[in-house]
Protein backbone atom coordinates (compact mmCIF):
# COMPACT_ATOMS: atom_id res chain seq x y z
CA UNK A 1 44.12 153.63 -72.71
CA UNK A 2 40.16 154.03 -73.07
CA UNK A 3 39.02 157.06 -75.18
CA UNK A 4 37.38 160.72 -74.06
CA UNK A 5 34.34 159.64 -76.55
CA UNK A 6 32.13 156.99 -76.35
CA UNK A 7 32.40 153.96 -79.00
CA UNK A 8 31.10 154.09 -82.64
CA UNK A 9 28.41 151.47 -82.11
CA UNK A 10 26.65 153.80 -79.76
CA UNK A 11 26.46 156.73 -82.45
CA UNK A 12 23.71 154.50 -84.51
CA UNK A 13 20.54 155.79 -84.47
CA UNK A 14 17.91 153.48 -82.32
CA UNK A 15 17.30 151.50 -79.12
CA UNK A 16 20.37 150.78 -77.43
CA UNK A 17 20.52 147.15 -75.25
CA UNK A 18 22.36 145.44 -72.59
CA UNK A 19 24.34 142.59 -73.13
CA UNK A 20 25.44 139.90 -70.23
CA UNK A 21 27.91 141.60 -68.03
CA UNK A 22 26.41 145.02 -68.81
CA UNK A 23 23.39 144.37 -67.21
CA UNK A 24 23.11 145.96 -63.56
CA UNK A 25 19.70 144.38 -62.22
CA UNK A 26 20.62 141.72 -59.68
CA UNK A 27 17.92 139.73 -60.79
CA UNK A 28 15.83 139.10 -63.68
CA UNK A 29 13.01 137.55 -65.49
CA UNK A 30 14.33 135.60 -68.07
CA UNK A 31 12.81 134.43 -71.66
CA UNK A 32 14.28 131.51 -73.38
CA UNK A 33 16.19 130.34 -76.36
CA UNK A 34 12.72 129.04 -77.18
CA UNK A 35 10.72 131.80 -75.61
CA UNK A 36 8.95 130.05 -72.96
CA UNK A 37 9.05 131.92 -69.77
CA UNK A 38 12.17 130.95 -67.28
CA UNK A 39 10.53 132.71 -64.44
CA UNK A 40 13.04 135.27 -62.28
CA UNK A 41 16.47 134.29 -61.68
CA UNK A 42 20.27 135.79 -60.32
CA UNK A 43 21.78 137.31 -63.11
CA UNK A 44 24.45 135.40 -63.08
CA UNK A 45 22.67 131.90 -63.48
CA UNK A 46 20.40 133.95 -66.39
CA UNK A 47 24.55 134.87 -68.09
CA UNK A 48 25.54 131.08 -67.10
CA UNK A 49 22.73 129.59 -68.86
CA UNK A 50 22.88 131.94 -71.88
CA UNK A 51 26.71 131.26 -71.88
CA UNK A 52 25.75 127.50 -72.27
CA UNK A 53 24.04 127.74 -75.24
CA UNK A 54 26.72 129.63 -76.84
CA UNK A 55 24.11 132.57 -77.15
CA UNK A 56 23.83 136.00 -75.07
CA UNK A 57 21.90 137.63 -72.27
CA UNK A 58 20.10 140.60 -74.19
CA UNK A 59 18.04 143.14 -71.90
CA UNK A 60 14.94 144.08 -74.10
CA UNK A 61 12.59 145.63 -71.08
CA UNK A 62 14.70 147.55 -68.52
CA UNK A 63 12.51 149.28 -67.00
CA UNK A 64 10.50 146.50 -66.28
CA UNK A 65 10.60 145.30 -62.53
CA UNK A 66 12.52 142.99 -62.41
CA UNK A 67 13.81 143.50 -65.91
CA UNK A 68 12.92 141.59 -68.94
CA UNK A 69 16.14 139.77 -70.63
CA UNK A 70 16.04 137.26 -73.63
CA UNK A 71 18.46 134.11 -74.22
CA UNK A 72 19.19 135.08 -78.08
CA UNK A 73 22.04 135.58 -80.12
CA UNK A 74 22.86 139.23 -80.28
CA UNK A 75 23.56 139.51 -83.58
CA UNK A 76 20.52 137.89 -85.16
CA UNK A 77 18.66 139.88 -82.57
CA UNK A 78 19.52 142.87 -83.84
CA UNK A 79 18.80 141.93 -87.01
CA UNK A 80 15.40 141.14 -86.18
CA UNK A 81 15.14 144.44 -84.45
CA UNK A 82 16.32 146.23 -87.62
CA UNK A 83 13.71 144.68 -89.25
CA UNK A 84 11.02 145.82 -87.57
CA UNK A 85 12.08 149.15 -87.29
CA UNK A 86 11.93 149.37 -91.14
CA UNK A 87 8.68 147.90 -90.99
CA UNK A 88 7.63 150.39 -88.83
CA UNK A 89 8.58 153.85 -90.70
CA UNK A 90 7.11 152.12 -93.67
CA UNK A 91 3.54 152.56 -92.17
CA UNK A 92 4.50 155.66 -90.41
CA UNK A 93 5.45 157.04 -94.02
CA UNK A 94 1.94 155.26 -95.48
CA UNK A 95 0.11 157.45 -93.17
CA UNK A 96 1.82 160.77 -94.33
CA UNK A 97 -0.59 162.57 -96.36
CA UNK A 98 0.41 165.22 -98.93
CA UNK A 99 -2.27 167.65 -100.47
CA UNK A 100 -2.33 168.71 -103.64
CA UNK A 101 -4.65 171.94 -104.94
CA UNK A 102 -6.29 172.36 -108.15
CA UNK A 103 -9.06 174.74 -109.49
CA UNK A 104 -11.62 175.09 -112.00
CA UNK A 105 -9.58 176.85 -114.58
CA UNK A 106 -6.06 175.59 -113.56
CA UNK A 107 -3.73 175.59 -116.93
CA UNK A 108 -2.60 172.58 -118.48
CA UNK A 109 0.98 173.15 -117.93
CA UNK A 110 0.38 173.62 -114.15
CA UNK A 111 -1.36 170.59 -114.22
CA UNK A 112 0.99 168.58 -115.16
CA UNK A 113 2.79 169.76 -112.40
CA UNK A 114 0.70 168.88 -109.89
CA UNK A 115 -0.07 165.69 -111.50
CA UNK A 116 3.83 164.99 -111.42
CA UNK A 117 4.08 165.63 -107.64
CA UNK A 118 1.06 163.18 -106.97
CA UNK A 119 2.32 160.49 -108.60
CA UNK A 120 5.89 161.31 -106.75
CA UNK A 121 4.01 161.27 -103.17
CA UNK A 122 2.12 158.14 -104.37
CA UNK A 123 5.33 156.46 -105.54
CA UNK A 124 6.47 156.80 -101.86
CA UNK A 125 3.98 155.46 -100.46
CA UNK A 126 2.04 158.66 -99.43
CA UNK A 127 -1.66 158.96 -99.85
CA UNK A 128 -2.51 162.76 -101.62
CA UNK A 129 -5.42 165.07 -100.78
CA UNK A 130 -7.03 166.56 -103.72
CA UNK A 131 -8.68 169.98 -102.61
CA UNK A 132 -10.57 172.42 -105.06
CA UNK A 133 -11.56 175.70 -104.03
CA UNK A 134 -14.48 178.02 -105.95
CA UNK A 135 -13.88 181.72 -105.82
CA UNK A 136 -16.66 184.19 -106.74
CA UNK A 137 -18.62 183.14 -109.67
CA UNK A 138 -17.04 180.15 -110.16
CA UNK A 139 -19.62 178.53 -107.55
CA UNK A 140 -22.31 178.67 -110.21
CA UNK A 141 -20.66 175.99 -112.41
CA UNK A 142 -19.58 173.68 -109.72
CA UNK A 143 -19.53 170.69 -112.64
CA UNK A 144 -16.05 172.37 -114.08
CA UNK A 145 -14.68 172.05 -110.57
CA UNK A 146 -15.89 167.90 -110.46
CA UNK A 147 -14.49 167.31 -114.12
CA UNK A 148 -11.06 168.78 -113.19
CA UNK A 149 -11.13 166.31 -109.73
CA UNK A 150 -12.55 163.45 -111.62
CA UNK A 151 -9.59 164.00 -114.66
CA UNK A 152 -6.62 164.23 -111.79
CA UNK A 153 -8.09 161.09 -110.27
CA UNK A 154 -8.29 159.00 -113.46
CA UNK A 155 -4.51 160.84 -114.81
CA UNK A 156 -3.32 159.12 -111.58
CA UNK A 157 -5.43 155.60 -111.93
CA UNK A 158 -1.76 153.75 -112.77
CA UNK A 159 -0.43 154.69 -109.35
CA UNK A 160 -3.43 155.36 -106.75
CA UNK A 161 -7.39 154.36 -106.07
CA UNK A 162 -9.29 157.05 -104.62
CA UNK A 163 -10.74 156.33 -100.83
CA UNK A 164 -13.87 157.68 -101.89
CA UNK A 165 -15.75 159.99 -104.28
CA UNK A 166 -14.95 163.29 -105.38
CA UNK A 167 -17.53 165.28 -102.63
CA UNK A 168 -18.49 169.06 -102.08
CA UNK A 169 -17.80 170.53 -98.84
CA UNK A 170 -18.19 174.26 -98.28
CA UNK A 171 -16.75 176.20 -101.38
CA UNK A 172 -14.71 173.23 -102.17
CA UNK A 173 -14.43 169.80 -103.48
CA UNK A 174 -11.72 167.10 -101.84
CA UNK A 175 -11.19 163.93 -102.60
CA UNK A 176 -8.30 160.75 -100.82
CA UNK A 177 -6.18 159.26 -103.43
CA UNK A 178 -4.33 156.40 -101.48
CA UNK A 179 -1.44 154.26 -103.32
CA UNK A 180 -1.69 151.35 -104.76
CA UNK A 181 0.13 147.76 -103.43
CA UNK A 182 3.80 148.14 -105.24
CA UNK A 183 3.26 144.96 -107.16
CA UNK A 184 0.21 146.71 -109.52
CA UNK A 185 1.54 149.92 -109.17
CA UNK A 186 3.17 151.81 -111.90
CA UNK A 187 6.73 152.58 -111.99
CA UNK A 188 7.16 156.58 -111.64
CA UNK A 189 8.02 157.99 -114.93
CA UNK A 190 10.66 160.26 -112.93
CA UNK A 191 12.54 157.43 -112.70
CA UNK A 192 13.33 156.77 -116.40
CA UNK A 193 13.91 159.51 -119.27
CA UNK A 194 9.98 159.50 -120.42
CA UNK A 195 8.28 162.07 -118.70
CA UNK A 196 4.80 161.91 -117.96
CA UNK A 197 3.25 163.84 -120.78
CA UNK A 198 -0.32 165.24 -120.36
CA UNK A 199 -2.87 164.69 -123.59
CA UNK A 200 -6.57 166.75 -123.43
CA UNK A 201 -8.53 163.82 -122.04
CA UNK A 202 -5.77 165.01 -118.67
CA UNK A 203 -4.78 161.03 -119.07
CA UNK A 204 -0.62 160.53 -118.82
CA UNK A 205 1.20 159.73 -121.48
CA UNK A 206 4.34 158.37 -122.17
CA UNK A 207 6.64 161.51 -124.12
CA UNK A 208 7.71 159.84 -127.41
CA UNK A 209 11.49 159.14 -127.95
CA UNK A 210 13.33 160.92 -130.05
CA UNK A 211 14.80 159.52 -132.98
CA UNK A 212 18.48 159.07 -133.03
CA UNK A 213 20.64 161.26 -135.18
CA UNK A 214 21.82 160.03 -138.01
CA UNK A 215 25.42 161.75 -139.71
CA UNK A 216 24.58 163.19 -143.29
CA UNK A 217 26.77 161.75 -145.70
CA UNK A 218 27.81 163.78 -148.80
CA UNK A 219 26.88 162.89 -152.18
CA UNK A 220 29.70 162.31 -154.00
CA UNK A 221 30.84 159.47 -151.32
CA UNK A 222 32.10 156.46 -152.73
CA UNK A 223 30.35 153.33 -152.66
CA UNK A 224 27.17 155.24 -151.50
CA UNK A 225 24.33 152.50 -152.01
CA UNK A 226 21.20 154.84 -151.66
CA UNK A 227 21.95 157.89 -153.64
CA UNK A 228 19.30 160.44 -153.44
CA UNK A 229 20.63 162.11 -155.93
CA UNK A 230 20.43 159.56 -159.26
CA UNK A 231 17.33 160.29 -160.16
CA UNK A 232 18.25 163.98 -160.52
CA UNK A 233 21.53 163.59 -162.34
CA UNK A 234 19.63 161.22 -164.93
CA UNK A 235 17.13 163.97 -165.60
CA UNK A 236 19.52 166.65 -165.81
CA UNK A 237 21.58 164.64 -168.46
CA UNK A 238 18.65 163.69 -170.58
């Protein structure tokens, strides 16, 4: 008895493709096993051939004319499909670009903040826009505005290289901070319990660990080596 819905293979996400018998051209130009062109054939001698080498009849171009098939096994085809569809977001999600604002008398704690969320965007392969904006007054000392870019950029020198320098355009100064290859990159302090802590210089720093606790023992313990107490009861005697 078939089913009201369709199968659970068809619920993936993706390209779908025709297999052998569910292809409905009645002729088609064929790759090979080896990918050399076969030229245009019936689809039934493209099946029977495919069917000879123990391998499939996979429809990769239908709305080609005639359509394009491939003699490959299905399975490792998909694979290789899969494959390059990962590839594929991974550059989409290198061109993402997240922006990140600062300004000439930002406070410490806010940015760390920002400094966090940069090195999360650059961790994920994201480049991040660094944008400061002047307001009023603050256009006369545009060198505060260049030390707080130039101390984000170097904060973030373990995860990112900037594109180019920081430069003033407008009332504002941006600068491109793109990641860097995943073998020199840092690993994101998010990721493990030391989080990034941010000295004067605005360079990270690991947090220090805390010491473990230790249980206090009570004096009068027996066979308690390292008694902090002997010297006192010696003087008190005397």
């Amino acid at each position: 008895m078939s089913r009201p819905f369709s199968s659970r293979s068809s619920w993936n996400s993706g390209p779908t493709f025709k297999v052998n018998g569910k292809i409905r051209a009645r002729e088609v130009r064929v790759i090979g096993i080896d990918g050399q062109q076969l030229g245009i054939l019936p689809l039934s001698d493209a099946i029977r051939q495919a069917q000879a080498l123990g391998v499939d009849l996979v429809e990769i171009a239908a709305t080609a004319n005639p359509p394009v098939c491939r003699i490959v096994d299905f399975g490792k085809f998909r694979y290789e499909q899969a494959k390059k569809d990962k590839e594929s977001k991974k550059h989409q999600h290198a061109n993402k670009v997240k922006e990140v604002q600062l300004s000439p008398q930002i406070d410490p704690h806010d940015f760390g903040v920002k400094l966090t969320h940069a090195i999360d965007f650059l961790c994920e392969d994201m480049k991040v826009k660094v944008t400061l904006k002047f307001r009023g007054r603050e256009m006369a000392h545009k060198e505060f505005g260049f030390q707080q870019v130039q101390k984000f950029i170097v904060s973030l020198g373990p995860w990112g290289h900037p594109d180019f320098e920081p430069k003033l355009i407008g009332k504002g100064i941006n600068a491109m901070i793109s990641p860097l290859p995943r073998n020199k990159r840092a690993r994101n302090p998010s990721e493990t319990d030391q989080a990034p802590a941010i000295a004067q210089n605005g360079q990270s720093t690991p947090r220090p660990v805390k010491a473990p606790v230790v249980a206090k023992s009570e004096p009068n313990t027996p066979n308690f080596s390292n008694n902090p107490f002997a010297q006192l009861e010696g003087k008190v005697g005397s």
